[in-house]
N, C-alpha and C. Protein backbone atom coordinates (compact mmCIF):
# COMPACT_ATOMS: atom_id res chain seq x y z
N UNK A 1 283.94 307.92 159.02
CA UNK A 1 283.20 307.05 158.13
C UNK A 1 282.97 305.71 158.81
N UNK A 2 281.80 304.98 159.11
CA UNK A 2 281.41 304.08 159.45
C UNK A 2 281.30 303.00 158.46
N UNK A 3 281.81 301.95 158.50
CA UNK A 3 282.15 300.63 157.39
C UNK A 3 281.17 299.24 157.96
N UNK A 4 279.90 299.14 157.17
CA UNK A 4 279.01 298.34 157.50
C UNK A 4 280.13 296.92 156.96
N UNK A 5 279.72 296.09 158.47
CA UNK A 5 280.40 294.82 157.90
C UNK A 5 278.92 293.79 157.76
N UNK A 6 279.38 292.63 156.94
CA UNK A 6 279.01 291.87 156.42
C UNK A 6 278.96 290.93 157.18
N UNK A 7 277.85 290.22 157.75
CA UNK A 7 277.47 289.54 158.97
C UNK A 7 277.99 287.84 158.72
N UNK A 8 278.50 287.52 159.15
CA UNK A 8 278.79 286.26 158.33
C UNK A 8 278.19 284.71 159.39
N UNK A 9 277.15 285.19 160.77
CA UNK A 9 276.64 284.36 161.22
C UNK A 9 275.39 284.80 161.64
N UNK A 10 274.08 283.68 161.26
CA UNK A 10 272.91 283.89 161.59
C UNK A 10 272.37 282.99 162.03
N UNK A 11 271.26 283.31 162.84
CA UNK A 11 270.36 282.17 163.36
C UNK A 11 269.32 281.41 162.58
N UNK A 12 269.35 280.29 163.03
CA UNK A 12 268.43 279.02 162.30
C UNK A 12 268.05 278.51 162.87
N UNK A 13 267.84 279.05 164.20
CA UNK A 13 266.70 278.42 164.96
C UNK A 13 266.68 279.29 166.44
N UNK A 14 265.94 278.82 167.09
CA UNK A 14 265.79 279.88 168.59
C UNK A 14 267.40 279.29 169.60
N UNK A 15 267.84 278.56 169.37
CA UNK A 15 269.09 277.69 170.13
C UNK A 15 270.02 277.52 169.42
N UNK A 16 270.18 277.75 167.76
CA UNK A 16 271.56 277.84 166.84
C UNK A 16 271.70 278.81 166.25
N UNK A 17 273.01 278.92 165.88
CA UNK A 17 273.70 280.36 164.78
C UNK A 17 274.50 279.45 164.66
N UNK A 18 274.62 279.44 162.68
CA UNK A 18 275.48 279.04 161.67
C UNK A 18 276.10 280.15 161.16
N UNK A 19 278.10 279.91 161.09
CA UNK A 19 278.47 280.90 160.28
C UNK A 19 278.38 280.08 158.53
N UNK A 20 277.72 281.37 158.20
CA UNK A 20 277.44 281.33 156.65
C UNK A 20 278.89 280.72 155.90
N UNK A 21 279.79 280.84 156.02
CA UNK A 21 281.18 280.70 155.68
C UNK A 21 281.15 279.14 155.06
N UNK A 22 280.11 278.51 156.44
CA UNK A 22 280.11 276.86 156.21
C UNK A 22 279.34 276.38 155.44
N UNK A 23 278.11 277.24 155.50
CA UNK A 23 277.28 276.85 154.70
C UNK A 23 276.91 276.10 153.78
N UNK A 24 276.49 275.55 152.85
CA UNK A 24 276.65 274.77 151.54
C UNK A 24 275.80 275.48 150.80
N UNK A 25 274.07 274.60 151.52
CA UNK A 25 272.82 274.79 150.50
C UNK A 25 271.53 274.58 151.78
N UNK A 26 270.84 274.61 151.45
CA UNK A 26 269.39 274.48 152.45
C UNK A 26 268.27 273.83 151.47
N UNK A 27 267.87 272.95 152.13
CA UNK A 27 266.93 271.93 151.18
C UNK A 27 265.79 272.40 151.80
N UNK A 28 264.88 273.22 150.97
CA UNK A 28 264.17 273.88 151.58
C UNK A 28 262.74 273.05 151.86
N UNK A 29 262.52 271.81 151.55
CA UNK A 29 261.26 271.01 151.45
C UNK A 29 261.59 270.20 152.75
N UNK A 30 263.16 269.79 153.35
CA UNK A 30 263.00 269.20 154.43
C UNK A 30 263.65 270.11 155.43
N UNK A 31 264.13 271.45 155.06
CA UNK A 31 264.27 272.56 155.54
C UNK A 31 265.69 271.94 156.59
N UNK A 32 266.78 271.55 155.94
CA UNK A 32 268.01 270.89 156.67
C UNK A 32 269.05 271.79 155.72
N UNK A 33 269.91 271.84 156.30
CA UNK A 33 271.46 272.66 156.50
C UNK A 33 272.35 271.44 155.99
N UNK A 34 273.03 272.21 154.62
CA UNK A 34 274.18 271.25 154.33
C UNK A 34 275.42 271.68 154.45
N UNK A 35 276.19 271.51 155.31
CA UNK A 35 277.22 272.09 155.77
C UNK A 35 278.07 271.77 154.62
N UNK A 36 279.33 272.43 154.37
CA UNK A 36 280.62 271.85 153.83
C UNK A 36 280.86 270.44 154.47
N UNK A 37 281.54 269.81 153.78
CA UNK A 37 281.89 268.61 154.16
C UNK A 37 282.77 268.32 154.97
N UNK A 38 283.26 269.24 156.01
CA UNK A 38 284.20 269.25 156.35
C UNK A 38 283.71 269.39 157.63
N UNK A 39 282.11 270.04 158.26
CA UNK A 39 281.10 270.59 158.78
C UNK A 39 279.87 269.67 159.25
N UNK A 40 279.84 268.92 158.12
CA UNK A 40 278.77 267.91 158.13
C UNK A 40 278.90 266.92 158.92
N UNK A 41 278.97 266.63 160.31
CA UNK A 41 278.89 265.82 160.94
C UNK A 41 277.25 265.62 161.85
N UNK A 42 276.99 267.04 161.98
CA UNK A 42 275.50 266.98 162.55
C UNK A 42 274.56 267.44 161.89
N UNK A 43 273.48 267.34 161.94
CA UNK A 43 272.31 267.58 161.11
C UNK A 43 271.61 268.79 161.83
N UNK A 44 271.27 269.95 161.15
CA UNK A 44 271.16 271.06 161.42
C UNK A 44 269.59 271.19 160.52
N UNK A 45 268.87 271.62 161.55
CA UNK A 45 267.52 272.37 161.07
C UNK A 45 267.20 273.84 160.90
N UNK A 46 266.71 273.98 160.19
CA UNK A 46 266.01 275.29 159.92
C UNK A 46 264.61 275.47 160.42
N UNK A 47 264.35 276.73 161.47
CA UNK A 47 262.83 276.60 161.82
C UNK A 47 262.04 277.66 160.70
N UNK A 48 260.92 277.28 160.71
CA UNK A 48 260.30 277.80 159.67
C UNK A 48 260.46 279.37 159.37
N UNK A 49 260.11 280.08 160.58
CA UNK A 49 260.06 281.60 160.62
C UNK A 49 261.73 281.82 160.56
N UNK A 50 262.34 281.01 160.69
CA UNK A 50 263.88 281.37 160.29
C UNK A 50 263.91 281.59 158.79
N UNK A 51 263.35 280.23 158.41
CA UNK A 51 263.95 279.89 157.17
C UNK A 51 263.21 281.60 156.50
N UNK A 52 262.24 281.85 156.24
CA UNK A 52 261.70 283.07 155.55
C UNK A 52 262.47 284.22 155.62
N UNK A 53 263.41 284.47 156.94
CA UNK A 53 264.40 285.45 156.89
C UNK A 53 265.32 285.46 156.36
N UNK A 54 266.00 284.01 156.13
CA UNK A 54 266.74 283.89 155.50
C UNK A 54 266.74 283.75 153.69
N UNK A 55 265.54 283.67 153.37
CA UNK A 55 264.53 283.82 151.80
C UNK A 55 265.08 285.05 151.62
N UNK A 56 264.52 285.95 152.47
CA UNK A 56 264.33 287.42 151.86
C UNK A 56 266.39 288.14 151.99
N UNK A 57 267.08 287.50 152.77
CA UNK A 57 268.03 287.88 152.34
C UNK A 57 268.89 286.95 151.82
């Protein structure tokens, strides 16, 4: 039996991968990454054709 795991890091741009773990929220109008606060020291973008992949899941 093969046990699909649950991906817990994706890309958000052609040069980053965020693990989801940190995640917060995504402000999707200035299309920026809110890390946990613990995370939040740099400012993280979302590129557009990212962001839509990440919509649909």
């Amino acid at each position: 039996m093969i046990r699909k795991k649950h991906c817990t890091k994706t890309l958000i741009s052609q040069s980053v991968i965020v693990n989801l773990t940190h995640l917060n929220a995504i402000e999707f109008k200035s299309r920026d990454c809110l890390l946990l606060q613990s995370f939040n020291k740099t400012g993280l973008g979302v590129s557009r054709s990212y962001l839509s992949d990440l919509r649909e899941n």
